[in-house]
Structures are given as structure tokens and as C-alpha cells.
Protein backbone atom coordinates (compact mmCIF):
# COMPACT_ATOMS: atom_id res chain seq x y z
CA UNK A 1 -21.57 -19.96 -68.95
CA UNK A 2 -18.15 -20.21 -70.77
CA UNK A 3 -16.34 -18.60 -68.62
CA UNK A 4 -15.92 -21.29 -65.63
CA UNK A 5 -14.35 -19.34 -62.58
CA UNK A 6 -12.04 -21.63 -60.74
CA UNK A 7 -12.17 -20.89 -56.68
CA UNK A 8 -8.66 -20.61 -54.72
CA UNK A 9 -8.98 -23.37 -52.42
CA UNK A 10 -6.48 -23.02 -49.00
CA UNK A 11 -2.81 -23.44 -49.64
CA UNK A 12 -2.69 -26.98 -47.02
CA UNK A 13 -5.14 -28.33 -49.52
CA UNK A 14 -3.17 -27.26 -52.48
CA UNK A 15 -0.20 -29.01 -51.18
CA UNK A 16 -1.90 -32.12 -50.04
CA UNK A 17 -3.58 -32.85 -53.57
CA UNK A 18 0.00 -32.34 -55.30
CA UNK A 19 1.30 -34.17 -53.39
CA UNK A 20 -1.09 -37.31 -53.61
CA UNK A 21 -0.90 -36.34 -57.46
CA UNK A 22 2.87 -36.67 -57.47
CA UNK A 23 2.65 -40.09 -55.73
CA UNK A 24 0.10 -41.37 -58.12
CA UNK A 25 1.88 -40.82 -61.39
CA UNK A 26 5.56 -41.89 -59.57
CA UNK A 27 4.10 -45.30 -59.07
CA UNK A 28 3.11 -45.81 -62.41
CA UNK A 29 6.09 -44.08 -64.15
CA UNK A 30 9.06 -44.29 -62.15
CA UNK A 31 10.98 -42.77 -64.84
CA UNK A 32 9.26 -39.75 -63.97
CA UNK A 33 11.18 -38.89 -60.55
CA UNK A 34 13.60 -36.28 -61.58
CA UNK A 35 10.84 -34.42 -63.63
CA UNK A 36 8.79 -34.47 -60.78
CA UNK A 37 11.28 -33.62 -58.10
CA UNK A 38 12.24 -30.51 -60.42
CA UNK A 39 8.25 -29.62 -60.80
CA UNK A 40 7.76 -30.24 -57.07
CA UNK A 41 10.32 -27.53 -56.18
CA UNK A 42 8.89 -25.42 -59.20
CA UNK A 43 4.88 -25.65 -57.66
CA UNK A 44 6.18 -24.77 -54.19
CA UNK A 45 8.48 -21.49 -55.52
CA UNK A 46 5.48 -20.26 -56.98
CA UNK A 47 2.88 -20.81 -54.17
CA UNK A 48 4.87 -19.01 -52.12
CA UNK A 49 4.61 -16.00 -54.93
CA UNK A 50 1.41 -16.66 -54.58
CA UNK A 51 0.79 -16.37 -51.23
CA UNK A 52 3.19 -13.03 -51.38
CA UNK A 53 1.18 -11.53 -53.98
CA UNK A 54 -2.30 -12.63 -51.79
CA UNK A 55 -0.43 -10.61 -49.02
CA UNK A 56 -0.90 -7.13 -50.46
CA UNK A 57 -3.26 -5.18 -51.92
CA UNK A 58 -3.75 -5.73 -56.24
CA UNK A 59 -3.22 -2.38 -58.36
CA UNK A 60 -5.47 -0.16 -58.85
CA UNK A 61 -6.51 -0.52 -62.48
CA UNK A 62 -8.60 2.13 -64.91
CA UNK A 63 -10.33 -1.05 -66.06
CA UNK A 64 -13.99 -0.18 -65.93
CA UNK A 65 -16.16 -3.14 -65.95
CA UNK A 66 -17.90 -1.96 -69.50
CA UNK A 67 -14.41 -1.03 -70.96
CA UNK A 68 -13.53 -4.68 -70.52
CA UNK A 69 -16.78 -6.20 -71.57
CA UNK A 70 -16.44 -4.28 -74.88
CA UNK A 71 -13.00 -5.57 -75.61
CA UNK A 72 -14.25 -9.40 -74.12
CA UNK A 73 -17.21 -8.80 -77.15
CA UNK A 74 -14.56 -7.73 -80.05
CA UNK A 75 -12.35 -10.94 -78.95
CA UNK A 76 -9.69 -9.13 -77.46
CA UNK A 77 -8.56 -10.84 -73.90
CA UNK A 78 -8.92 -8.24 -70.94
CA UNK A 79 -5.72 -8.01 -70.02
CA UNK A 80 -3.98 -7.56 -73.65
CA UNK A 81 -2.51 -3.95 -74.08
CA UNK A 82 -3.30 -3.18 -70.62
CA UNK A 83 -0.45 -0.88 -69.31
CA UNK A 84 -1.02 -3.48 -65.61
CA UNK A 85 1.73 -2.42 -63.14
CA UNK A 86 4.08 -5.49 -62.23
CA UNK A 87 5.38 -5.58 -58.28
CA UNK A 88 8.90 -6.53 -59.43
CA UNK A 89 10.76 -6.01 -56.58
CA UNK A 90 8.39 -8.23 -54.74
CA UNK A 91 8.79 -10.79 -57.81
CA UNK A 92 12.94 -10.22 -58.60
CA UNK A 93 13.28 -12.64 -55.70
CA UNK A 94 11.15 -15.39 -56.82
CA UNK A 95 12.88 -15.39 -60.36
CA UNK A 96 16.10 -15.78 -59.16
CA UNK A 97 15.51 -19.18 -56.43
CA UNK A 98 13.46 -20.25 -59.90
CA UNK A 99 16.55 -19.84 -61.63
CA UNK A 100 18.48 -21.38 -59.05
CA UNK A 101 15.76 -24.34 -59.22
CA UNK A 102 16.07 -24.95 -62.70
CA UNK A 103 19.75 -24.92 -62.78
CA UNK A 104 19.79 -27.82 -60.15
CA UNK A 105 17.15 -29.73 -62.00
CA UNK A 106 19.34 -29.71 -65.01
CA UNK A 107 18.75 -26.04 -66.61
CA UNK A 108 22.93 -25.88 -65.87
CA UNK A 109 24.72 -23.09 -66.81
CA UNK A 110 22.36 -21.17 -69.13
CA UNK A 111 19.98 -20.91 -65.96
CA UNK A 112 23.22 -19.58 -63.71
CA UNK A 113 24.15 -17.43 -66.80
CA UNK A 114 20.15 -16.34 -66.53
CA UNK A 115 20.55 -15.96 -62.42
CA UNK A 116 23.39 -13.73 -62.64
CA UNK A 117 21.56 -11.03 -65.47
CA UNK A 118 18.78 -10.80 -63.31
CA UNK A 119 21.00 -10.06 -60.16
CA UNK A 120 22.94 -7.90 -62.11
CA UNK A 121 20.57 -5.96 -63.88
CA UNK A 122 21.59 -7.08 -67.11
CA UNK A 123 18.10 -7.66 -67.52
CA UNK A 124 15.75 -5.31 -65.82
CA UNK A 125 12.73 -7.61 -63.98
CA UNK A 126 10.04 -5.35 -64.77
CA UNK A 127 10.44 -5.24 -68.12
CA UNK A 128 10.72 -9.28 -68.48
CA UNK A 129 7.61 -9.19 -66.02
CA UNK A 130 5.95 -7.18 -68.03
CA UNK A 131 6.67 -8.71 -71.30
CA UNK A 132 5.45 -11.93 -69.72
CA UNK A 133 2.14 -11.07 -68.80
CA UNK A 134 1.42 -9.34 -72.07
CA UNK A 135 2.73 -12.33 -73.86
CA UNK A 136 4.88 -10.80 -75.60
CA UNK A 137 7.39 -13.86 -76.61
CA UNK A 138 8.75 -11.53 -79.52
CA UNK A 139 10.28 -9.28 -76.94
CA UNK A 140 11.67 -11.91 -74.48
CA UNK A 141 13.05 -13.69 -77.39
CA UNK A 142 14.43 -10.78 -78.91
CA UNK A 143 16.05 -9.77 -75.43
CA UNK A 144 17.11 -13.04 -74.58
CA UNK A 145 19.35 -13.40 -78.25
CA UNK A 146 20.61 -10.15 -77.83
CA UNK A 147 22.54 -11.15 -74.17
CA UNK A 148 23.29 -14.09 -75.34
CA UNK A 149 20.75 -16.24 -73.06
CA UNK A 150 18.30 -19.10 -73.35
CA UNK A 151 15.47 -17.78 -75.18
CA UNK A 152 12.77 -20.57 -74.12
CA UNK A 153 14.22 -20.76 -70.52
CA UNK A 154 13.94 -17.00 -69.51
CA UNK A 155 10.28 -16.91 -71.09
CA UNK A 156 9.84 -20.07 -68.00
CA UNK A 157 11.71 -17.86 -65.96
CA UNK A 158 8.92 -15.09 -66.19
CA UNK A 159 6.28 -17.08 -66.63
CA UNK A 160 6.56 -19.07 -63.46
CA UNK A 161 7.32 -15.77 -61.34
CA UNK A 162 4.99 -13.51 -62.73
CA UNK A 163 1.81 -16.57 -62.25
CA UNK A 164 0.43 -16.06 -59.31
CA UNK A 165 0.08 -12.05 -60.27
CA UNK A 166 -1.79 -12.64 -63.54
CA UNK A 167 -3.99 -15.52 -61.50
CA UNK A 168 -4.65 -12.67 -58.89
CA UNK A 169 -5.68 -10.15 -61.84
CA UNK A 170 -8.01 -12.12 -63.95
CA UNK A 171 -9.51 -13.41 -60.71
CA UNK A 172 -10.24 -9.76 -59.34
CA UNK A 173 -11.27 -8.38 -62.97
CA UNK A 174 -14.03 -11.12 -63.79
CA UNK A 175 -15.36 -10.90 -60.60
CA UNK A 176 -16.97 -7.47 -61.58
CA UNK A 177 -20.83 -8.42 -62.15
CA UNK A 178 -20.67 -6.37 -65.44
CA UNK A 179 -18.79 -8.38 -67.32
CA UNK A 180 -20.51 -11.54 -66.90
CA UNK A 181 -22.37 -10.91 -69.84
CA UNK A 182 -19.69 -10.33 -72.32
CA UNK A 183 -17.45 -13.77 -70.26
CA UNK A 184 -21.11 -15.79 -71.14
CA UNK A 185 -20.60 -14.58 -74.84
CA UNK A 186 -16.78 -15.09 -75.24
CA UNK A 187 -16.42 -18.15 -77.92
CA UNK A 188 -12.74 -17.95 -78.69
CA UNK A 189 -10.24 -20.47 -78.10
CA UNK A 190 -7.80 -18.49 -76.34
CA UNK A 191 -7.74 -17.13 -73.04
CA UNK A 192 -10.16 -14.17 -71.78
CA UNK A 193 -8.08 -13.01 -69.39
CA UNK A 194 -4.64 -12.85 -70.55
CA UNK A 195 -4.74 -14.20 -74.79
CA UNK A 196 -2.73 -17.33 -74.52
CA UNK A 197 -4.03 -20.83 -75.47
CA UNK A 198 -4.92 -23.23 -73.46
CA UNK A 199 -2.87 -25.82 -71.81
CA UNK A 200 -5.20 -28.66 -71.65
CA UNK A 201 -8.73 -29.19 -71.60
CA UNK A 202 -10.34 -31.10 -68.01
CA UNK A 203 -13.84 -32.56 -68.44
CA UNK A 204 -15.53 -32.54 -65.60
CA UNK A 205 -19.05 -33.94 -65.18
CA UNK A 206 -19.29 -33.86 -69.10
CA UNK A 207 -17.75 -30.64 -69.65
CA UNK A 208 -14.65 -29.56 -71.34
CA UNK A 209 -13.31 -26.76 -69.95
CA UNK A 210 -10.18 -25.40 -71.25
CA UNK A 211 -7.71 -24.41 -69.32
CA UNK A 212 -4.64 -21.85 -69.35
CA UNK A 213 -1.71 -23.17 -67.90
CA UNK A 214 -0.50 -19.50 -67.41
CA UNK A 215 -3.33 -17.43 -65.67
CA UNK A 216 -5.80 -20.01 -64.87
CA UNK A 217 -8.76 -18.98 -66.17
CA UNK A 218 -11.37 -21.55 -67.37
CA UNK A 219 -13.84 -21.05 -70.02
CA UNK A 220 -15.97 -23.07 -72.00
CA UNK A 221 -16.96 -23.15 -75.89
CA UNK A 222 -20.80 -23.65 -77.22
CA UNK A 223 -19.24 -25.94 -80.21
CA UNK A 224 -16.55 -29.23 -80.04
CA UNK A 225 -14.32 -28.36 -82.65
CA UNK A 226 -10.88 -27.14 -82.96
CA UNK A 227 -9.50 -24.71 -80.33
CA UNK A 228 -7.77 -22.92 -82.88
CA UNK A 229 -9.52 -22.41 -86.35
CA UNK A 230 -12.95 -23.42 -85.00
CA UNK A 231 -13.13 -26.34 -87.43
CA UNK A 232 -15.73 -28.95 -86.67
CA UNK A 233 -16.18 -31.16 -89.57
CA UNK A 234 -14.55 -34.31 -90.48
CA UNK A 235 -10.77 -33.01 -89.89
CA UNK A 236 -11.22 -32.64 -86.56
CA UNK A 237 -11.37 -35.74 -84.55
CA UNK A 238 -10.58 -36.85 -80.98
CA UNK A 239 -8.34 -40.04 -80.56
CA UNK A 240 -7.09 -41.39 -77.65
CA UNK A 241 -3.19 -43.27 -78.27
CA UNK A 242 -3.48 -45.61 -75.73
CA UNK A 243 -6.77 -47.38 -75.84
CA UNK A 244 -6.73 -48.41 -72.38
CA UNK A 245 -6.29 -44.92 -71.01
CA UNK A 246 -9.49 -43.51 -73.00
CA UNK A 247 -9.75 -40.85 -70.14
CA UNK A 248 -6.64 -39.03 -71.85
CA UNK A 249 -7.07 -38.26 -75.04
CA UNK A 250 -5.81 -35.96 -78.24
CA UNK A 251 -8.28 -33.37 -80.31
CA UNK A 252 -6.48 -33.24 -83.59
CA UNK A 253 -7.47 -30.87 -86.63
CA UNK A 254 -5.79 -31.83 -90.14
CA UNK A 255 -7.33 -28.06 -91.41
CA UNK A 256 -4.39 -26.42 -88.99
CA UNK A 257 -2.42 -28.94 -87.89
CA UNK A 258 -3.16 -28.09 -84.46
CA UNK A 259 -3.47 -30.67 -81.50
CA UNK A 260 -5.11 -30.67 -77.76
CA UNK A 261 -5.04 -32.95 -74.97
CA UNK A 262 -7.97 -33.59 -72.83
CA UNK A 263 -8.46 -35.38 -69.89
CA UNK A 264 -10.97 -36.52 -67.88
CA UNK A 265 -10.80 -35.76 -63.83
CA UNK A 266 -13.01 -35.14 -60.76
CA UNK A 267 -12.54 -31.61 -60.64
CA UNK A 268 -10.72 -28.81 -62.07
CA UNK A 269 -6.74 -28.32 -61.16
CA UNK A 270 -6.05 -25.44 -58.47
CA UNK A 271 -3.97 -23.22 -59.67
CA UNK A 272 -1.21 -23.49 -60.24
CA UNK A 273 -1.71 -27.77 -60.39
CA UNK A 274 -2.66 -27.68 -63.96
CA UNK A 275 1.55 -27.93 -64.48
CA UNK A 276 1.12 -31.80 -62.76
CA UNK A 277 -1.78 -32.68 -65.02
CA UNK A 278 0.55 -31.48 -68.59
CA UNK A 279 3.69 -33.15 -66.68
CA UNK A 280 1.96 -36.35 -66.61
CA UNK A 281 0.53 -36.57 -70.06
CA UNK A 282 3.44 -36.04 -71.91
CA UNK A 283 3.37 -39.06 -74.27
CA UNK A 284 0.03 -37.19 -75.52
CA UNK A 285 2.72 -34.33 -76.84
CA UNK A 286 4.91 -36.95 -78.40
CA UNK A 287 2.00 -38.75 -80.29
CA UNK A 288 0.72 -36.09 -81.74
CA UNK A 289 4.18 -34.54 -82.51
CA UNK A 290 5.49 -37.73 -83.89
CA UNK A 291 2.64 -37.17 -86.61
CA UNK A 292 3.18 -33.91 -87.18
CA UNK A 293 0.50 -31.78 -85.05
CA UNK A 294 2.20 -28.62 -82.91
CA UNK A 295 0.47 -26.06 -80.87
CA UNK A 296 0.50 -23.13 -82.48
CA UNK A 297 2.53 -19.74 -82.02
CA UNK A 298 0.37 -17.44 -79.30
CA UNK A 299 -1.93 -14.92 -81.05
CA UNK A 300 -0.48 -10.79 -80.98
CA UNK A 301 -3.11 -8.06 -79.84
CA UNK A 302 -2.97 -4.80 -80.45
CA UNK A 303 -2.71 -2.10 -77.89
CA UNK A 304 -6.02 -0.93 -76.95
């Protein structure tokens, strides 16, 4: 089935495999310790949202099972144009020790300058909440310029905080037997749940499974070829940069320009661990960078 649900294992066993994860990649690249002291505090900020938003009950949504399995069969992710209520007061907090994170880990003054709008109510959380789990990058950006604030670093902001919500959502609303179906025939390369592209893809026993850094979803497509124009012919080809690390590897598509790393592991990351897995193949971003592949801009959806 494409769709490949990923089950929420206990938070202890969350915590024990990022941690063994952090220790593995700090003994090979040393170089790595701030980064990963700064993701460490990052993970544990938002498995505590996490375990917040697991506290109480999910929103009622007017999502009917066969409303979202017609949008799922017209391409259109479930939760795109979705008027989904955001529990920003519950979420305010989290944004602002994430802020407070970032701006020890280097972020500085423009994630202070960030803390104090969202204290202040120069920006109003539910509205950056919201824009974050539509995807709606237009509207943070646009926001963000107009108050004179790190674009790229408030997106972060949100996107970090709001996590463990849109996790929560797309696991409750493809849990519904009647959209199976319509998740079995889903062949895009973007997200079901929430539109965005993936992170990464993990192969696992021989299957790629892409992944979305953002909600967590998994989902698999019936054809190798690129993620995002669905070419399979001789401009897309897999390489791997270091040929004695064949187990991480590049997908790269000359027709778009378009690149995606894969890596091979035992099992798929817990959310929200697929952030260690992107951390630690960074040199993948800088080959395929260095020769001119970029991930593209995130695809716009129309309000259903």
C-alpha cells in the first residue's frame, strides 16, 4: 500500500534511540556537536508538544471519510484548505522556549527579536500556526518582511511547534477504514496528509518510503523515478558521493533539477527522529547543491 502508517512508539523509547543516534554520528563527526546539541534541545521541545497535544482530546473535524478520499483521488493532500482549528494557546508556549532555543544555539538576535513578537502579540500565534500547517510559506514570508523578522527562521519557529499537532491529525484522519482505498491509490510525490515534499526517503527491507519531515506521514510510489516531475528515464539516476557509504545516497533528475536523499536503515524514524537522519546527511545537500540540484518550492492548493 503507498501509504505506510508509521506507529507512535512510547516516548522512553523515542528518547533512547535519539539518543544512541546522536552518539553514533558524534563519534564519527565530531564537528557535528554544536548542531547536535542545538537539535537535541530542538527534539526534546517538541516531544514535550507532543506529549501535550497527546494529552487532550483532537478537534472535531467535518472531514467525512469519503470527502477526504475524493480529494486523496484528485491529488489534493487531506489536510490542504481544511479550515483545522490550531490549540494556540496550548502551542504559544512551545514557540517561544523554541525561540529561546534557537537563539542560544546561535539564531541570536533575530530569534530574541522573533521571541519578543510572539510575547507581544506582534504576531498573533494562531495565525502563524495556522499558516504553518497549511503551508502557506507565502503568508509567513510575507508577515515575517513586513515586521521586519527572519523570514526562514519564523517558518522553523512554526513548524517545529505546530509538529506534533499535524502528526496527531494525519494520524487520526487515515486511520478511518474508508480512506484506505483512495491512500492505496495516492501516486504523488508529495505528502497525503499535509502537501509538502518529502524530507528523505528510508528503505527499509527494500522499500523506499518517503518521508515528510513535517507531519510524518509515509507513503510509497508504484514507479522509481523522480519525486517531483515523475521522470523515470535516463535523467533520473541515483548516485551515491561517497562510494564507501553506498547506504546514503542522492536521486537526481536533470529534467527538473530536483534532488533526493535516500538512505538505507532498519526501520522507519519515529516521529519526530526523521530531523537526526537529515542532520546527519548533510554533505548529501551540499553535493548535490554544489552541482546545481535544489528541492523545489512546496506545491499551493486551492481551498476546497
Amino acid at each position: 500500500m503507498p501509504y505506510v502508517p508509521v506507529s507512535r512508539p512510547d516516548a522512553g523509547h523515542v528518547s533512547d534511540t535519539a539518543e544512541r543516534r546522536w552518539a553514533d554520528i558524534l563519534a564519527l563527526r565530531p564537528d557535528l556537536e554544536p548542531a547536535l546539541a542545538l537539535q537535541r534541545r530542538l527534539v526534546e521541545l517538541v516531544l514535550e508538544g507532543s506529549a501535550a497535544i497527546a494529552s487532550r482530546p483532537l478537534p472535531r473535524l467535518s472531514l467525512p471519510p469519503k470527502y477526504l478520499a475524493a480529494k486523496l483521488r484528485q491529488g489534493v493532500p487531506a489536510l490542504a484548505g481544511e479550515p483545522v482549528p490550531v490549540p494556540a494557546i496550548l502551542l504559544k508556549p512551545l514557540m517561544v522556549r523554541l525561540s529561546e532555543a534557537l537563539g542560544e544555539g546561535g539564531a541570536g538576535d533575530a530569534a530574541a527579536h522573533i521571541r519578543t513578537a510572539i510575547v507581544t502579540g506582534a504576531i498573533e500565534p494562531a495565525s502563524l500556526l495556522t499558516a504553518s500547517l497549511t503551508r502557506d510559506q507565502h503568508a509567513i514570508r510575507t508577515g515575517a518582511v513586513h515586521r521586519g523578522l527572519a523570514p526562514d527562521l519564523i517558518w522553523l519557529i512554526a513548524e517545529l511547534a505546530v509538529s506534533p499537532f499535524a502528526y496527531a491529525l494525519q494520524q487520526m484522519i487515515f486511520a478511518h477504514e474508508g480512506v484506505a482505498d483512495a491512500l492505496a491509490q495516492w501516486h504523488e510525490g508529495y505528502c497525503p496528509a499535509c502537501g509538502s515534499w518529502p524530507a528523505l526517503a528510508e528503505v527499509v527491507g527494500g522499500h523506499r518510503t518517503l518521508r515528510c519531515s513535517f507531519c510524518a506521514s509515509g507513503w510509497e510510489l508504484p514507479t522509481y523515478a523522480c519525486v517531483y516531475c515523475a521522470e523515470g528515464g535516463e535523467a533520473f539516476v541515483t548516485a551515491a558521493p561517497n562510494p564507501e557509504r553506498v547506504d546514503r545516497r542522492l536521486e537526481l533528475c536533470r529534467a527538473c533539477a530536483g534532488y533526493l536523499k535516500t538512505v538505507d536503515l532498519h526501520e522507519l524514524s519515529a516521529f519526530p527522529l526523521l530531523a537526526i537522519t537529515d542532520l546527519e546527511t548533510m554533505d548529501l545537500d551540499v553535493a548535490a547543491m554544489e552541482n546545481n540540484y535544489r528541492r523545489p518550492e512546496m506545491k499551493a492548493f486551492s481551498r476546497h
